[in-house]
Protein backbone atom coordinates (compact mmCIF):
# COMPACT_ATOMS: atom_id res chain seq x y z
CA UNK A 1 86.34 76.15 99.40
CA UNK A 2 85.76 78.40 102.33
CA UNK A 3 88.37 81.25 103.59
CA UNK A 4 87.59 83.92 100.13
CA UNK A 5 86.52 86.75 102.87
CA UNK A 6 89.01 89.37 104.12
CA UNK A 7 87.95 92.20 106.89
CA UNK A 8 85.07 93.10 109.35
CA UNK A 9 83.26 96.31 108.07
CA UNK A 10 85.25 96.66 104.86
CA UNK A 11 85.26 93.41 103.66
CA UNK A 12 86.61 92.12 100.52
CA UNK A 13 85.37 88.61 98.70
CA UNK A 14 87.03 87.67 96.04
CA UNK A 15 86.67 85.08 93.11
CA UNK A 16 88.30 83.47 90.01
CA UNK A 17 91.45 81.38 88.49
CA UNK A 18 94.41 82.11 86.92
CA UNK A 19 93.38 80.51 83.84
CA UNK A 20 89.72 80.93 84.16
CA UNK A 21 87.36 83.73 82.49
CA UNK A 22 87.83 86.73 84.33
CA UNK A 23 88.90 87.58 88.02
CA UNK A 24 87.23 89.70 90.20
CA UNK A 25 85.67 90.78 93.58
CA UNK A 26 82.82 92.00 96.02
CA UNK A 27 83.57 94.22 98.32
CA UNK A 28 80.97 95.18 100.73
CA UNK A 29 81.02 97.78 103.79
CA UNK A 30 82.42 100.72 101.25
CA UNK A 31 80.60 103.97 102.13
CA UNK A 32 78.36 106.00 100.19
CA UNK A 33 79.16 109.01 98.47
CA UNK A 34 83.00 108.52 98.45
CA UNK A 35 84.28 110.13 94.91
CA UNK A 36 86.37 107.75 93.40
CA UNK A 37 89.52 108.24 91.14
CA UNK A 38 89.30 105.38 88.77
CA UNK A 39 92.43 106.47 87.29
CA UNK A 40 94.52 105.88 90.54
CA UNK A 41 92.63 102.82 90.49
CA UNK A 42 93.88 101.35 87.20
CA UNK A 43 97.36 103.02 88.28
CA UNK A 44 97.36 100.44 91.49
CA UNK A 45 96.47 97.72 88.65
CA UNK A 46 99.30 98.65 86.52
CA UNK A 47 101.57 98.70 89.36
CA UNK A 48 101.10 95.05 89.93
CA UNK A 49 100.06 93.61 86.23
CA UNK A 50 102.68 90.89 84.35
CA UNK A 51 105.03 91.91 81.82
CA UNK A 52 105.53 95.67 83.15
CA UNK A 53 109.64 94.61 82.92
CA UNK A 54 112.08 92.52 81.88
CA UNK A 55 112.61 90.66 85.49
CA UNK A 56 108.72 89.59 85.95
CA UNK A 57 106.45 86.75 84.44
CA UNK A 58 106.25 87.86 80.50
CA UNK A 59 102.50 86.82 80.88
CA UNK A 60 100.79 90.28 78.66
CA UNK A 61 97.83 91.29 80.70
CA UNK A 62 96.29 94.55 80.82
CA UNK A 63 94.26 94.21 83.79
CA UNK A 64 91.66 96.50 83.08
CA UNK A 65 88.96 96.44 85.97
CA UNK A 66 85.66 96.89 85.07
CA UNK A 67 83.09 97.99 87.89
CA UNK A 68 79.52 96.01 87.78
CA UNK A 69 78.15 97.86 90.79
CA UNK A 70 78.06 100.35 93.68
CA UNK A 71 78.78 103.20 91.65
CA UNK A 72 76.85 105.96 90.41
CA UNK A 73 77.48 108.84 88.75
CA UNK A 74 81.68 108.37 89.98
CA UNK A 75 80.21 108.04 93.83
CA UNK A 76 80.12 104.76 95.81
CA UNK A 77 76.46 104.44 96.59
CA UNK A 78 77.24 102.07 99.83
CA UNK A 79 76.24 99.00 98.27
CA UNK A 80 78.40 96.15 97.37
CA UNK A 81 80.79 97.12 94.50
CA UNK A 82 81.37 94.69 92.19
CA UNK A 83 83.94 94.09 89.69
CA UNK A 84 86.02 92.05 87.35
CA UNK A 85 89.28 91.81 84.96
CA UNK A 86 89.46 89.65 82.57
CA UNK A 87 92.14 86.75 81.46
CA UNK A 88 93.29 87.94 78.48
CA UNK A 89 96.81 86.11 77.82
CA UNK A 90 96.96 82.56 78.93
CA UNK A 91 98.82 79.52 77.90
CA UNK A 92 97.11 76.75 79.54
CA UNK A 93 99.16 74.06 77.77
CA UNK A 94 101.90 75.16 79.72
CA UNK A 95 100.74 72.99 82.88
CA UNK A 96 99.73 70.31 81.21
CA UNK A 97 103.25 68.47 82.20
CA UNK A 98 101.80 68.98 85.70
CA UNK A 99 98.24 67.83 85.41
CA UNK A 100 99.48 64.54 87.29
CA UNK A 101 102.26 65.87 89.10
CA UNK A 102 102.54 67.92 92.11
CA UNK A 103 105.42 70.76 92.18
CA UNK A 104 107.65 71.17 94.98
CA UNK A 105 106.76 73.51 97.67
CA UNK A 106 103.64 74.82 95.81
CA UNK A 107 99.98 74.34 96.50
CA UNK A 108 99.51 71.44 94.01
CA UNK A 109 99.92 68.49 96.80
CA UNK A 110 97.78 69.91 99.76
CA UNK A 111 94.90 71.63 97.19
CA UNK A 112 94.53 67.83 95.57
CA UNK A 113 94.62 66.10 98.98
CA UNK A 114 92.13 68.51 100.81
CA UNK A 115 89.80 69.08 97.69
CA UNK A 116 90.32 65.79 95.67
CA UNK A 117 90.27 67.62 92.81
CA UNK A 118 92.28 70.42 91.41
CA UNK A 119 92.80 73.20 88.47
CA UNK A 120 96.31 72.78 87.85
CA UNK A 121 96.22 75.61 85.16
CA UNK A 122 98.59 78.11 86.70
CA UNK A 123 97.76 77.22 89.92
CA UNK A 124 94.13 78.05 89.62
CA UNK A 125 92.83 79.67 92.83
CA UNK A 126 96.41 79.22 94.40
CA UNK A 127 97.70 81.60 91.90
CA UNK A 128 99.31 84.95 92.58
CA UNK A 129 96.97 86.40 89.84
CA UNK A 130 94.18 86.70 92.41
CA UNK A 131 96.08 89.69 94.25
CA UNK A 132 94.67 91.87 91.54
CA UNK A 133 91.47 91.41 93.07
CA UNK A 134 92.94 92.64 96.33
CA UNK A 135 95.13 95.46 94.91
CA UNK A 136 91.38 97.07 93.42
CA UNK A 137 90.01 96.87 96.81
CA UNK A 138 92.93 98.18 98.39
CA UNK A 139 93.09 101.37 95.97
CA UNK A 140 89.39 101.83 97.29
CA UNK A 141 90.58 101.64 101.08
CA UNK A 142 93.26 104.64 99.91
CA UNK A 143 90.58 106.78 98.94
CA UNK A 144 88.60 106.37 102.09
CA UNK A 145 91.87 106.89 104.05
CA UNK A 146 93.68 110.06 102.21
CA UNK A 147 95.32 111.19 105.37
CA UNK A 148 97.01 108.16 105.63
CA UNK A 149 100.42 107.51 103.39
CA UNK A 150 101.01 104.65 102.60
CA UNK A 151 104.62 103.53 101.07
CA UNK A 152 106.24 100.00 100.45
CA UNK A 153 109.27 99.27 98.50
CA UNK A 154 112.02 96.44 97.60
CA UNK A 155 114.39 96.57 101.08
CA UNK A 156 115.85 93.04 100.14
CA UNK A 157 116.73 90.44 97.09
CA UNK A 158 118.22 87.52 98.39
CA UNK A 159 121.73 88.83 100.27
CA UNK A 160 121.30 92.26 98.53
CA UNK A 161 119.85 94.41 101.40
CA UNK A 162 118.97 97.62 101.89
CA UNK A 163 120.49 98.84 105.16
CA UNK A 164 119.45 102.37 105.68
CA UNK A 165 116.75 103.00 107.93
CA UNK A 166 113.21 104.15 106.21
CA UNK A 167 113.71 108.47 107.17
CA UNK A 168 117.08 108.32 105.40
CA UNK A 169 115.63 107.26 101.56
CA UNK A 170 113.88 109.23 99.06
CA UNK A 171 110.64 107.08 98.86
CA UNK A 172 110.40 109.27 95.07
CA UNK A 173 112.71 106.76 93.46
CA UNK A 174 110.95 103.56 94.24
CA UNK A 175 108.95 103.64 90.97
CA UNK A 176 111.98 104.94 89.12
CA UNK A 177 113.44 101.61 88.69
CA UNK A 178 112.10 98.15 87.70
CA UNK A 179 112.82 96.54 90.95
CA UNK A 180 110.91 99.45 93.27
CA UNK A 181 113.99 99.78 95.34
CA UNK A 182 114.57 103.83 96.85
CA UNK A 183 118.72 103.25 96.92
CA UNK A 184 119.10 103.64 92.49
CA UNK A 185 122.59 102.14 92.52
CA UNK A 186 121.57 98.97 94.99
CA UNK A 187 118.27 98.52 92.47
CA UNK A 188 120.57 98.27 89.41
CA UNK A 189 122.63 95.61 91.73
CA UNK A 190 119.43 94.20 92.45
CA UNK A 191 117.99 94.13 88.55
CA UNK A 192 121.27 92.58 87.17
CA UNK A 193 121.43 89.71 90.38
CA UNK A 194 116.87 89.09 89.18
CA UNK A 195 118.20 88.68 85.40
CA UNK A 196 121.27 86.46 86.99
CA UNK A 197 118.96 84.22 88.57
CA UNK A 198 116.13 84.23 85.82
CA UNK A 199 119.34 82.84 83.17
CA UNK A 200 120.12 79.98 85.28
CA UNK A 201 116.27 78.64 85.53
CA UNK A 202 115.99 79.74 88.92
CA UNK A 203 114.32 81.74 91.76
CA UNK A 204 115.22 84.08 94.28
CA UNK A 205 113.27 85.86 97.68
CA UNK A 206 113.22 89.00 98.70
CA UNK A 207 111.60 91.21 101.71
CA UNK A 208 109.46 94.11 101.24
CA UNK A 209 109.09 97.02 103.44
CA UNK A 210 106.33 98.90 104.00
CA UNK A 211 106.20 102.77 106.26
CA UNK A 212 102.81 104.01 106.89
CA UNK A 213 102.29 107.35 108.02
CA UNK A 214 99.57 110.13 109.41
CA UNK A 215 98.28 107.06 111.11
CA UNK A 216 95.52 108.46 113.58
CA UNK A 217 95.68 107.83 117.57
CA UNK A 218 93.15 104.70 118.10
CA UNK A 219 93.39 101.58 115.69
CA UNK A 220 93.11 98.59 116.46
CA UNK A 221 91.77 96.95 119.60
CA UNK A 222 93.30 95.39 122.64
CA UNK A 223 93.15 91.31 122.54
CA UNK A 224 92.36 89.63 119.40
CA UNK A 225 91.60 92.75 117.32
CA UNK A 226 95.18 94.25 117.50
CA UNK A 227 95.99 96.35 114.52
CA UNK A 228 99.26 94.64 114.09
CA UNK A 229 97.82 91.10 114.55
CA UNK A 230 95.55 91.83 111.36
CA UNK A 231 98.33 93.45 109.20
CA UNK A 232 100.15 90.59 110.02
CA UNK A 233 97.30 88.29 108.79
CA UNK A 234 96.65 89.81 106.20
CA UNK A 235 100.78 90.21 104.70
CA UNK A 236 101.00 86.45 105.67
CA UNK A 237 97.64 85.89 103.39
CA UNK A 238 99.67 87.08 100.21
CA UNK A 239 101.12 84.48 98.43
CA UNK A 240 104.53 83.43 98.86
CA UNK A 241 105.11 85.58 102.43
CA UNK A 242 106.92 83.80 105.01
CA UNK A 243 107.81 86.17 107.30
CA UNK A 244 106.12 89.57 108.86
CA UNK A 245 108.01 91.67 111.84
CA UNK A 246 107.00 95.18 112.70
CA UNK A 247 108.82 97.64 114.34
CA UNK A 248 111.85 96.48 116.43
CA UNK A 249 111.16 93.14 115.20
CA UNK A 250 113.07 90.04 116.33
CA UNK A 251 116.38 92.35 116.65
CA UNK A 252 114.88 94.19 119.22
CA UNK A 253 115.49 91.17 121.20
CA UNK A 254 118.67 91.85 121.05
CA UNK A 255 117.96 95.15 123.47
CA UNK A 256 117.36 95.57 127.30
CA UNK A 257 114.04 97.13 127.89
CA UNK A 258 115.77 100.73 129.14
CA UNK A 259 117.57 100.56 125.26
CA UNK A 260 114.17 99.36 123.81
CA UNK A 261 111.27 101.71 125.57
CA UNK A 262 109.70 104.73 123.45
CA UNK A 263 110.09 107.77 125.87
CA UNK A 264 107.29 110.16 125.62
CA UNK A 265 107.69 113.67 124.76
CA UNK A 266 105.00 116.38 125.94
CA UNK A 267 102.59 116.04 122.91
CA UNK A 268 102.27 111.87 123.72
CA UNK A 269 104.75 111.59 120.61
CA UNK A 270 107.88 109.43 121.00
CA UNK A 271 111.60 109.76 121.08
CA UNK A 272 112.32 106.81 119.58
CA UNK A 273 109.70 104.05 117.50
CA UNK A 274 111.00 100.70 118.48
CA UNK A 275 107.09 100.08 118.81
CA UNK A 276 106.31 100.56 115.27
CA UNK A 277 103.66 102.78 115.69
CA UNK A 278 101.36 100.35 117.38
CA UNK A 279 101.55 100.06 121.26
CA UNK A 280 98.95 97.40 123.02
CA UNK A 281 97.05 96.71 119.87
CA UNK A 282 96.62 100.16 119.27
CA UNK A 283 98.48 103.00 116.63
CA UNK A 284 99.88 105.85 118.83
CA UNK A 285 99.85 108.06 116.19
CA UNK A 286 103.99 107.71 115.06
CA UNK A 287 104.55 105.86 112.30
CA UNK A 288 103.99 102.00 111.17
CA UNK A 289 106.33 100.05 109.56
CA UNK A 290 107.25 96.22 109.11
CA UNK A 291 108.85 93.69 107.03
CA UNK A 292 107.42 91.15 104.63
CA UNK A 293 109.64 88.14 103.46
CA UNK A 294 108.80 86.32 100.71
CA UNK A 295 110.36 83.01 99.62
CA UNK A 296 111.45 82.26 96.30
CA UNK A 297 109.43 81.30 93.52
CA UNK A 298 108.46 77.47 93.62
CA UNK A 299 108.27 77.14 90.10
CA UNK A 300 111.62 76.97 88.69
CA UNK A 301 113.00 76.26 85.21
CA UNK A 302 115.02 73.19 86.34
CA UNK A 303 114.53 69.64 86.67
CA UNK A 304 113.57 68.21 90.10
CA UNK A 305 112.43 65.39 91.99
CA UNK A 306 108.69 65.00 92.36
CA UNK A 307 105.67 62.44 92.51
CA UNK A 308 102.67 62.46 90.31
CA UNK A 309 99.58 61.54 91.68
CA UNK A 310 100.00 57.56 91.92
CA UNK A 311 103.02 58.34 94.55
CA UNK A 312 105.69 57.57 91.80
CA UNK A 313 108.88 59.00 91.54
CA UNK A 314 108.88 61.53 88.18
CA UNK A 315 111.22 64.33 86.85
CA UNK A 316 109.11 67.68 86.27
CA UNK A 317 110.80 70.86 84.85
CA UNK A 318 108.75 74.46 84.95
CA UNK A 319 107.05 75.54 82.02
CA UNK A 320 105.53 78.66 80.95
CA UNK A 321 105.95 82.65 81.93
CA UNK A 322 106.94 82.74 86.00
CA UNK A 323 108.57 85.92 88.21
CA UNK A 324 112.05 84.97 88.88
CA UNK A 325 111.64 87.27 91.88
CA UNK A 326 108.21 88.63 93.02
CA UNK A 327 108.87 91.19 95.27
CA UNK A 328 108.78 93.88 92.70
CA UNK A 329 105.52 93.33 92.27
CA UNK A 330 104.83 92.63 95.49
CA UNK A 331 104.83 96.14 96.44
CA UNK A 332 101.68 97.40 95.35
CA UNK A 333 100.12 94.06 97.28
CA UNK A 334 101.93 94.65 100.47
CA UNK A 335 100.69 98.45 100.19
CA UNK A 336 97.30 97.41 99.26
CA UNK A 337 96.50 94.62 102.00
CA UNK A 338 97.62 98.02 104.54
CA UNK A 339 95.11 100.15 102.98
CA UNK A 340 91.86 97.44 103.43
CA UNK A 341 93.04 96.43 106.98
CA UNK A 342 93.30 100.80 108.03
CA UNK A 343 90.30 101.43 105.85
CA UNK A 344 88.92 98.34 107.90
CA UNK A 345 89.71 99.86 111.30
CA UNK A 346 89.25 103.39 110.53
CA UNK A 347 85.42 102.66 109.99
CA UNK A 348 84.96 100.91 113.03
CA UNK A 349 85.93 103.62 115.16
């Protein structure tokens, strides 16, 4: 299985199953002599582990990342750092009802048709539990990009939505509530609709947004290498995403160009940021921000349709400890895919 590589210069590789021993990750291009906080690392970790609320998978994890490499002394030493976090908490028998059957709109079908052979414990590699590895590695890119903020929250569960543009919310309340929303009463709508859908067996999307400021002049490259071409690669890389827009989006189709053009002011700032921060390829130095849409769960606690593996006909029902939304965890993922692709860029300038 090829396609376990993310970035150029900082470049992530990352291995494991849901069910397996342990999870973990190389990633190589990190500079030397960077102190890191291995606090805010674990912090990222916690952000994103199972069972943090009442509204995600109940699977008890404590993520704890242990470093095998490229440290010394609390310094990356510019060699490849390597680490893991174990499975702790899993209940493989709870797949065992899909061993021979493929669930609907999930990875199952395609994995056993490509690969001719499958770990249908939790998904194996197709599980969400390998965005740990990423989150790690994206904690790392933070700390060689401290200038840069970035912040992603809940903007959308199903027809909930958050309609306030980014400048107008206090970005300190997103980790005040369970769902990461900023807006505190639309979060407790949000919670109550999650536990709604969790009671009937079901599943519902979300989007997530994501702001990123004190971007520097110069990221990115014209053609292939645009900045927004690999933050869109690497959003639609996270499990679940169906959807990435940045800036104006597809409403700004909606505009004629004279509504829709950034004028300049003196300093080569902008009056407006219909461009999202990114103008050719390129940042401009104003802000970045875009939209992530992820579907619903495909694992739901209701009987469906299916075919096992002979082509029959069969009724499968989920099993097991699933998000009935995942965008609140999502947040931490969206933020730390940002951080490797800047980190990324920022080195190759």
């Amino acid at each position: 299985m090829a396609g376990n590589i993310f970035g150029n210069t900082f470049r992530l590789a990352t291995f494991g199953e849901s069910h397996g021993e342990a999870i973990g990750g190389v990633i190589d291009g990190c500079p030397p002599g960077i102190i890191l906080n291995l606090e805010a690392i674990q912090n990222e970790l916690n952000r994103r582990k199972p069972g943090q609320s009442s509204i995600v998978t109940q699977r008890k994890e404590t993520d704890k990342v242990r470093f095998l490499s490229g440290i010394f002394e609390g310094k990356t030493t510019g060699t490849p750092i390597g680490f893991i976090i174990e499975n702790e908490n899993q209940h493989s028998e709870d797949y065992l009802h899909i061993k021979q059957a493929y669930r609907p709109s999930h990875a199952d079908f395609v994995y056993d048709k490509k690969y001719g052979y499958r770990d249908y414990r939790g998904g194996g590699r197709s599980s969400a539990r390998e965005t740990a590895c990423r989150v790690v590695a994206g904690a790392i890119a933070k700390q060689i990009i401290p200038q840069i903020r970035i912040i992603a929250y809940v903007s959308a569960v199903g027809n909930l939505s958050l309609d306030k543009p980014y400048n107008q919310l206090d970005f300190n309340n997103i980790e005040k509530n369970a769902v990461r929303c900023p807006d505190p009463q639309l979060a407790m709508q949000m919670e109550q609709y999650i536990k709604q859908i969790r009671k009937e067996g079901d599943t519902i999307g979300g989007i997530v947004t994501c702001v990123i400021q004190n971007v520097p002049i110069g990221l990115g490259e014209p053609v292939f290498d645009k900045l927004q071409a690999d933050l869109a690669k690497a959003m639609l890389s996270i499990n679940a995403v169906k959807g990435f827009e940045y800036g104006s989006g597809f409403e700004g189709t909606k505009l004629k160009g004279s509504q829709h053009n950034d004028n300049f002011n003196s300093d080569g700032s902008t009056q407006t940021n219909f461009s999202g921060g990114i103008q050719g390829g390129i940042s401009n130095g104003m802000d970045i921000y875009f939209r992530v849409a992820f579907k619903p769960v495909a694992t739901i606690m209701q009987p469906q349709k299916t075919i096992d593996t002979n082509g029959n006909i069969v009724t499968i029902q989920g099993k097991g400890r699933h998000d009935p939304c995942v965008v609140p965890r999502a947040v931490p993922i969206v933020e730390a895919m940002s951080a490797i692709v800047l980190a990324d860029y920022h080195l190759r300038m």
